[in-house]
Protein backbone atom coordinates (compact mmCIF):
# COMPACT_ATOMS: atom_id res chain seq x y z
CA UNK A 1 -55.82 103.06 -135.19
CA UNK A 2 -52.21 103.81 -135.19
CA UNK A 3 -50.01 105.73 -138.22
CA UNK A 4 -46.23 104.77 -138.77
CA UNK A 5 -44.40 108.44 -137.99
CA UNK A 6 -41.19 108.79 -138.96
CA UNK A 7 -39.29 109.86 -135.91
CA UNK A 8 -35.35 110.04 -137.13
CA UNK A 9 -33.63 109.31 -140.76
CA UNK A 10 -29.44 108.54 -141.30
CA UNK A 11 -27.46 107.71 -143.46
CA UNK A 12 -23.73 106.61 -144.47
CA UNK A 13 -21.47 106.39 -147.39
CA UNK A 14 -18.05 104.47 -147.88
CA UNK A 15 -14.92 106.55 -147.73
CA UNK A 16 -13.80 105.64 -151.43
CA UNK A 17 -14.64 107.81 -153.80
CA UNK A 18 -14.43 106.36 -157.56
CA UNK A 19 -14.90 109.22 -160.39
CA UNK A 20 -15.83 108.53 -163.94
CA UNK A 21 -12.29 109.59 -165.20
CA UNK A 22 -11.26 106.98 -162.43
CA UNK A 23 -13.24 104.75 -164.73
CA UNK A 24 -12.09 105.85 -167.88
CA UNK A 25 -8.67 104.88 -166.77
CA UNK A 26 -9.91 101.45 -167.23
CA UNK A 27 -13.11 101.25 -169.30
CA UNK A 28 -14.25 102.44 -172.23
CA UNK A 29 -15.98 105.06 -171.27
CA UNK A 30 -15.55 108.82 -170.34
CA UNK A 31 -16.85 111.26 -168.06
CA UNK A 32 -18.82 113.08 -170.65
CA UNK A 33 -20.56 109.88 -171.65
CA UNK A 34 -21.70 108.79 -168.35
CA UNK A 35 -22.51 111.87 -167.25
CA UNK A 36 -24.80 112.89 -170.50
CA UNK A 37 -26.87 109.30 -170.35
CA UNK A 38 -26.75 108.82 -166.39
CA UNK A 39 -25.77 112.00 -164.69
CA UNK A 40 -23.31 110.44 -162.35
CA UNK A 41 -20.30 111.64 -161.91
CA UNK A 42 -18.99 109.57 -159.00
CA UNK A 43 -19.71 106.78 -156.70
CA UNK A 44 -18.59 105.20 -153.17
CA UNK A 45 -17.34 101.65 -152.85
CA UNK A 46 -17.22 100.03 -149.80
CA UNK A 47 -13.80 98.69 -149.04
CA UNK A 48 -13.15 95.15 -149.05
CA UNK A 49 -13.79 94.51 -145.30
CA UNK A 50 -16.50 96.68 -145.15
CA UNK A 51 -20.37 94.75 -145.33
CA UNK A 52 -23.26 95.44 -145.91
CA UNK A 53 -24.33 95.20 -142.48
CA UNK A 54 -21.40 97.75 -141.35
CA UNK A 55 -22.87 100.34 -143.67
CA UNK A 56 -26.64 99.49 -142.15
CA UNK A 57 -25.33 99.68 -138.79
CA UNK A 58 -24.02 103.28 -139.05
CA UNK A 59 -26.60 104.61 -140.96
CA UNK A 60 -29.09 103.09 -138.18
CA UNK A 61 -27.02 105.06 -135.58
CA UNK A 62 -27.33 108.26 -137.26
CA UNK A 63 -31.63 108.15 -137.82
CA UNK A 64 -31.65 106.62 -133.89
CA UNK A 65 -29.56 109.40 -133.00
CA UNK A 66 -31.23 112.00 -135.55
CA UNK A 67 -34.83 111.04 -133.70
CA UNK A 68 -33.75 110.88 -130.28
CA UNK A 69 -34.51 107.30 -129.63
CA UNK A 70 -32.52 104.25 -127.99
CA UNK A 71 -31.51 101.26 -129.17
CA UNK A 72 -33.41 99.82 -126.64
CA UNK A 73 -36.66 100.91 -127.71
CA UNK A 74 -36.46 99.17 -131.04
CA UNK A 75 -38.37 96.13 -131.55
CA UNK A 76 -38.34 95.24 -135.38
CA UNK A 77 -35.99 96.00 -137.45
CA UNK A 78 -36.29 95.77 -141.58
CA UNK A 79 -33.26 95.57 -144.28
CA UNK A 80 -33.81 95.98 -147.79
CA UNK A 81 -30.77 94.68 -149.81
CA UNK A 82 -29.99 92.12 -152.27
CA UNK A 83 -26.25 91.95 -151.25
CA UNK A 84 -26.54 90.59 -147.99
CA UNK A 85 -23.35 89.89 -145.89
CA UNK A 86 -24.15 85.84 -146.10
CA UNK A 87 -26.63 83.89 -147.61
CA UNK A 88 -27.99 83.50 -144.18
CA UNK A 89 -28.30 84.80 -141.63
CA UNK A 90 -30.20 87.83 -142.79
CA UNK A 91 -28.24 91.12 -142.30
CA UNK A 92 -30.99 92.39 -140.02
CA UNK A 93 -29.82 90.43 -137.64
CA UNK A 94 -26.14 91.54 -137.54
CA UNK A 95 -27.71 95.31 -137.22
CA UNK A 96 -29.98 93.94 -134.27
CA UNK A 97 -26.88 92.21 -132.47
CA UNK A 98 -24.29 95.37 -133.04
CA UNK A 99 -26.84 97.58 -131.73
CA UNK A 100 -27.40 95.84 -128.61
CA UNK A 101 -31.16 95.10 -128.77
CA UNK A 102 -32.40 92.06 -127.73
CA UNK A 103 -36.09 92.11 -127.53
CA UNK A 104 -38.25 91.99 -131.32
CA UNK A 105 -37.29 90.96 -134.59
CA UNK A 106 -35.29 91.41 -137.37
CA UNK A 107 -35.58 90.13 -140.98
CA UNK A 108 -34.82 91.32 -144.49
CA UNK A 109 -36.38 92.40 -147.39
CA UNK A 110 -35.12 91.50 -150.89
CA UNK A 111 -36.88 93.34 -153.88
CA UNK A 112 -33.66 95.15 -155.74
CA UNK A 113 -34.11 98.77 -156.08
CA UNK A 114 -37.87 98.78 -154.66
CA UNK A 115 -36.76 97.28 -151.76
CA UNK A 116 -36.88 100.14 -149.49
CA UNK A 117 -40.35 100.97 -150.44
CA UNK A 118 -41.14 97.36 -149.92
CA UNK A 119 -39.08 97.46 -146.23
CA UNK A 120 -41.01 100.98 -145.26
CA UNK A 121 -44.49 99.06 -146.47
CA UNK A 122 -43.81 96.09 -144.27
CA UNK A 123 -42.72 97.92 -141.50
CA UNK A 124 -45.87 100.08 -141.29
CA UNK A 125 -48.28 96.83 -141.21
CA UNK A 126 -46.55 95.80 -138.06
CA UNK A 127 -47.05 99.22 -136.39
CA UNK A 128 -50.38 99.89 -137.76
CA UNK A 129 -51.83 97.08 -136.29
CA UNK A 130 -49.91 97.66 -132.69
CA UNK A 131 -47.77 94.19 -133.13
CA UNK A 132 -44.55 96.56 -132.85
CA UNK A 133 -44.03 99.82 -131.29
CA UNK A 134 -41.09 101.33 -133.12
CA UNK A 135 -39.07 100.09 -136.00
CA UNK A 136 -35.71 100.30 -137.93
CA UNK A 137 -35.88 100.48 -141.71
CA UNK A 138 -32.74 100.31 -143.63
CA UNK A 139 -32.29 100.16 -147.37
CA UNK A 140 -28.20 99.29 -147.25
CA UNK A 141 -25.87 97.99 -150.23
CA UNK A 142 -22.20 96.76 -151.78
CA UNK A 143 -23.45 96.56 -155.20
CA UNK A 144 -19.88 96.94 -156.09
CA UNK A 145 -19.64 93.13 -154.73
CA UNK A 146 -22.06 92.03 -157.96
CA UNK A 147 -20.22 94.15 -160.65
CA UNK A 148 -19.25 93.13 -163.78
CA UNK A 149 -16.35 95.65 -164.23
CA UNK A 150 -15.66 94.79 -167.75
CA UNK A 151 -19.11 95.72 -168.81
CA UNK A 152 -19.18 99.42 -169.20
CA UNK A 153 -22.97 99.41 -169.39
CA UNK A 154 -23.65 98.20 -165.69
CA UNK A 155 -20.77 99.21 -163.34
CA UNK A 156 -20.41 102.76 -164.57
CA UNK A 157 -24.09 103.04 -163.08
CA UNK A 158 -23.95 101.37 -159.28
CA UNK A 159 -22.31 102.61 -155.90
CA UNK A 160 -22.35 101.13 -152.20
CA UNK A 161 -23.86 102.98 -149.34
CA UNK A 162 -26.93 102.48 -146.76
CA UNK A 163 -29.82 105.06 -145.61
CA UNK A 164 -32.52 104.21 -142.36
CA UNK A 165 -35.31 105.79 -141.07
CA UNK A 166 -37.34 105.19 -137.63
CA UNK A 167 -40.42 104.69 -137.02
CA UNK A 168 -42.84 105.15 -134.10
CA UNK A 169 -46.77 103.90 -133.82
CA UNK A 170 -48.35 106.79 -133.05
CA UNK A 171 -51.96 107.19 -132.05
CA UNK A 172 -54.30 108.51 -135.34
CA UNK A 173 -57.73 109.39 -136.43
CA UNK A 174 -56.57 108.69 -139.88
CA UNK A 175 -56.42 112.17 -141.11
CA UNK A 176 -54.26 112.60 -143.85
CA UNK A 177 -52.96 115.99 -142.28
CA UNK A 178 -51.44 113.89 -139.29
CA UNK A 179 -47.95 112.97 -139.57
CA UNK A 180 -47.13 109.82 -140.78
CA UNK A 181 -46.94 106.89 -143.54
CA UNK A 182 -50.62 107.75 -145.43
CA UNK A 183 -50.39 105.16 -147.93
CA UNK A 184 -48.27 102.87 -150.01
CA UNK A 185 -48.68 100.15 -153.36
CA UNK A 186 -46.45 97.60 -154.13
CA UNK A 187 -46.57 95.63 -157.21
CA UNK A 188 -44.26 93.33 -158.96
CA UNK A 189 -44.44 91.69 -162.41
CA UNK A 190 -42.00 89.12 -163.60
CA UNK A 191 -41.90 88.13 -166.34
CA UNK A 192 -39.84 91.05 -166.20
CA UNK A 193 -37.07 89.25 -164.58
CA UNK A 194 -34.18 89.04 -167.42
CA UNK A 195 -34.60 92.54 -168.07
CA UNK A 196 -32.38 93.24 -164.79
CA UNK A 197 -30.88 90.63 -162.40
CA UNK A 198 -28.06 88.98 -161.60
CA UNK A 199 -26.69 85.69 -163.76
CA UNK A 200 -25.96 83.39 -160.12
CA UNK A 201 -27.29 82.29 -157.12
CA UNK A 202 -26.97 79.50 -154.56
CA UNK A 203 -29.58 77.57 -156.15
CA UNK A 204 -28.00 77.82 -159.93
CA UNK A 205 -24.57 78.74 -160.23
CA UNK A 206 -23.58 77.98 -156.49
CA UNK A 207 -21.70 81.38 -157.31
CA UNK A 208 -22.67 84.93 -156.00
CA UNK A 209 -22.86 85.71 -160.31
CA UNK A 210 -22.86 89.39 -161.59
CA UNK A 211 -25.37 91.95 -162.39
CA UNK A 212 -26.91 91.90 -165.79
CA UNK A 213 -29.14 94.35 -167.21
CA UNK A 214 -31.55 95.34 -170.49
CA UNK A 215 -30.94 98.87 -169.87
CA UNK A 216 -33.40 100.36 -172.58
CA UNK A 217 -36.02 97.89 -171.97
CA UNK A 218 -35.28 98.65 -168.36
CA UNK A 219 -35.90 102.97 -169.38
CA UNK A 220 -38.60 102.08 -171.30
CA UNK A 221 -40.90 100.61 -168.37
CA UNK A 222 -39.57 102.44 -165.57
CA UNK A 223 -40.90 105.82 -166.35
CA UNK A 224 -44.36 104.11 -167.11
CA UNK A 225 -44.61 101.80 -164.06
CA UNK A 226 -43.40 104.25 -162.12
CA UNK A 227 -46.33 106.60 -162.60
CA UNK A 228 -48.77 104.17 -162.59
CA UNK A 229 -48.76 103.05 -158.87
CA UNK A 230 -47.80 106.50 -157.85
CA UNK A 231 -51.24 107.01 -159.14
CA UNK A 232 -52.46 104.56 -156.87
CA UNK A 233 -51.12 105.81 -153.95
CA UNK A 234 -52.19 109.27 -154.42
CA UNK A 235 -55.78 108.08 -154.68
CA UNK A 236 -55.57 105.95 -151.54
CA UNK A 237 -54.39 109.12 -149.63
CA UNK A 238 -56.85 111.06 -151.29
CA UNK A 239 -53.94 113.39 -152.11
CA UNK A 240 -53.30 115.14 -155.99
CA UNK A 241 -49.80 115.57 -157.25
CA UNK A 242 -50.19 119.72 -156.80
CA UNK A 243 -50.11 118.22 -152.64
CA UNK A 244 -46.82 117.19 -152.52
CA UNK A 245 -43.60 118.91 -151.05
CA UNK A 246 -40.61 116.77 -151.88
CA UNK A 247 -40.59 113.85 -154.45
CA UNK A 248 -37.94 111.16 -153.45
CA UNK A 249 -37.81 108.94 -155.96
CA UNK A 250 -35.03 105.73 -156.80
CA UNK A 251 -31.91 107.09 -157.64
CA UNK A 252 -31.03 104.92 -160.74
CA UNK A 253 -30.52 107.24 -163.69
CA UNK A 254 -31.35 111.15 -164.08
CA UNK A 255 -33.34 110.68 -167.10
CA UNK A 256 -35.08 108.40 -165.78
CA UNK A 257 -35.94 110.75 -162.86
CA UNK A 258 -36.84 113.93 -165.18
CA UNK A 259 -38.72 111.96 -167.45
CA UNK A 260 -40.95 110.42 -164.52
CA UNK A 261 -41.38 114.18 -163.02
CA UNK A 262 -42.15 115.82 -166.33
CA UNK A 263 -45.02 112.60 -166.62
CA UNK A 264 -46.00 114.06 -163.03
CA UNK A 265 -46.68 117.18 -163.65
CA UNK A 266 -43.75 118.09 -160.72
CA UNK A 267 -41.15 120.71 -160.93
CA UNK A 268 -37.57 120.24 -160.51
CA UNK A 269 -37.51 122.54 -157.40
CA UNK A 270 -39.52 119.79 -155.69
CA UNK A 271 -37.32 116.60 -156.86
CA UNK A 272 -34.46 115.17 -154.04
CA UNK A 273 -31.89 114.07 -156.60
CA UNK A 274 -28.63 112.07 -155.10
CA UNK A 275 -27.40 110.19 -158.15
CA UNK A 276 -24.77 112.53 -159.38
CA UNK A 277 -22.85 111.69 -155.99
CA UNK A 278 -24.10 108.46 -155.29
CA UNK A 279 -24.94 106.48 -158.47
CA UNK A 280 -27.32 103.68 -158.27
CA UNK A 281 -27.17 101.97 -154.62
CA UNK A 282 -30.68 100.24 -155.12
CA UNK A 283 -32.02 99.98 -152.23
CA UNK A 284 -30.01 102.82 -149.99
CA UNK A 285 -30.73 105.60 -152.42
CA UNK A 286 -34.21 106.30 -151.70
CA UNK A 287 -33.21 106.60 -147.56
CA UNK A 288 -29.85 108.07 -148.75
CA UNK A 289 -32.02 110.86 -150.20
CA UNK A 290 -34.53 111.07 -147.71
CA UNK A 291 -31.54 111.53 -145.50
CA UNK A 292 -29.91 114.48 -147.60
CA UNK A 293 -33.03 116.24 -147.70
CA UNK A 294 -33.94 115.86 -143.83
CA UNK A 295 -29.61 116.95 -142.83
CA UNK A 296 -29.83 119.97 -145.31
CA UNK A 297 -33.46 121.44 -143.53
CA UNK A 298 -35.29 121.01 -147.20
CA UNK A 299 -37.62 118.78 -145.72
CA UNK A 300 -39.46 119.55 -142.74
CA UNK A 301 -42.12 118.68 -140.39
CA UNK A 302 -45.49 118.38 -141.90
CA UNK A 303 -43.92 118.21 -145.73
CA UNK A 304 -45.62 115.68 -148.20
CA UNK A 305 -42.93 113.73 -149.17
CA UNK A 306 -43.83 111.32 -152.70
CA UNK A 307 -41.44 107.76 -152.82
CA UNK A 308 -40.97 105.99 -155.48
CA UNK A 309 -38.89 103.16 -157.30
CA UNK A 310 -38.50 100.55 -159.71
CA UNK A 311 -36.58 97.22 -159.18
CA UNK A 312 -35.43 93.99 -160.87
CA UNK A 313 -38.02 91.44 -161.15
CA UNK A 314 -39.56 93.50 -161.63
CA UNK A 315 -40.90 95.07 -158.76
CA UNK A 316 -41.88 98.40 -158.24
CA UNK A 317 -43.97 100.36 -155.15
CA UNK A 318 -44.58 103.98 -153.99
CA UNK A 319 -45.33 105.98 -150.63
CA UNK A 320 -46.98 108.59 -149.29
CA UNK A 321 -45.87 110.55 -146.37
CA UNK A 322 -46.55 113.25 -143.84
CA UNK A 323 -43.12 114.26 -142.26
């Protein structure tokens, strides 16, 4: 039996810093009213020659170098994003090729804001069963390329940016004290979909399209969804919610994030929260966070560390994990 152990986590933001009053300058809007119904009060956007796979790529240096492992040793590597560079190839594969390795695979993951989640999950089945040794999972993002930045109710809310962890199979007698990924649920409903996606596609529009969202209907089930299957995780690792060190949830709205803790049980001491800085970078901001929290020595070896997020589709997942 092996356990996925997190050995290293990075992250990295654009340069370009966009305040709300920057966005007031040309919206609707102020910084008091984003601030009050989000809590964001800034975002990074990636400039215009800057991908999604250049943001995934630096963040994947940082966690290598952050866990003392090569390049070299990699073999599988996992994006999450739903703004990929091109419609193919996958992004993975620009990561694998800047970073030199040549052995493995690489592939993406496309489930919105639950994507990371999803990644991490995937990920782990390959190293739990032996069929890779040690694995790249990035959650990376230029949401900024799908905005709609007439429409004061969506692009006031998103950012760009790009978190990774590594992983390493590690030998385990499945004790939940061991370091490690314990458990994880996915889930995905959709007939959800037109509560949040994006109005283009290849297939449809033959246009990249723009984000569109349902943001109370989006509120409404998050906070519900999102305890459900964190639930189900904590049962699986045969862990209660008075176990846990650090919760890391999606980054999407503050609210949302209080209102989900409060459900919980958790106290604020023991919430990661990035979206005042970040915004919404679906699927970098759980690894953004992770990130954060590893960089500023809150979380530590041997910390329980909760994940959790909720995605267009919808799709939602959680994780449990020994640091």
């Amino acid at each position: 039996m092996y356990r996925s152990v997190i050995r290293g986590a990075g992250s990295y933001l654009p340069e370009k810093i966009v305040t709300n009053d920057d966005l007031s300058a040309f919206l609707d809007t102020s910084d008091a009213w984003i601030q009050q119904r989000t809590g964001i009060h800034s975002r990074r956007i990636a400039e215009d020659d800057e991908y999604t796979s250049h943001l995934g790529i630096a963040a994947a240096r940082e966690a290598l170098e952050n866990g003392g492992i090569s390049a070299g040793e990699i073999d599988l590597i996992v994006v999450a994003t739903s703004t990929p560079d091109n419609t193919f190839p996958a992004t993975a594969v620009h990561v694998q090729g800047a970073l030199g390795i040549k052995q493995g695979m690489a592939f993406d993951v496309q489930a919105v804001c639950s994507g990371f989640v999803y990644a991490l999950t995937v990920a782990d089945q390959f190293l739990r069963t032996g069929q890779s040794k040690k694995a790249l999972v990035i959650g990376a993002e230029t949401f900024s390329r799908i905005l709609d930045w007439t429409d004061r109710t969506t692009c006031v809310l998103f950012g760009d940016g790009a978190g990774a962890v590594v992983l390493e199979g590690q030998a385990s007698n499945g004790n939940p004290q061991e370091r490690g990924v314990i458990s994880n649920r996915l889930r995905s409903d959709g007939i959800h979909w037109d509560k949040l996606y994006v109005d283009g596609g290849p297939s449809t529009t033959k246009t990249v399209g723009h984000l569109r969202m349902r943001g109370r209907d989006v509120f409404r089930h998050a906070v519900e969804l999102a305890s459900e299957v964190i639930d189900g995780v904590m049962e699986d690792g045969g862990i209660t919610i008075d176990d846990v060190d650090w919760f890391v949830p999606h980054q999407a709205n503050k609210r949302i994030i209080d209102a989900t803790a409060k459900k919980l049980g958790l106290a604020d001491e023991k919430i990661i929260v990035t979206v005042q800085g970040h915004a919404n970078t679906s699927a970098a901001s759980i690894p953004l966070a992770l990130a954060e929290g590893v960089n500023d020595g809150r979380i530590k070896k041997g910390d329980l560390v909760l994940l959790e997020a909720l995605g267009g589709g919808f799709t939602w997942g959680a994780s449990l994990i020994r640091w």
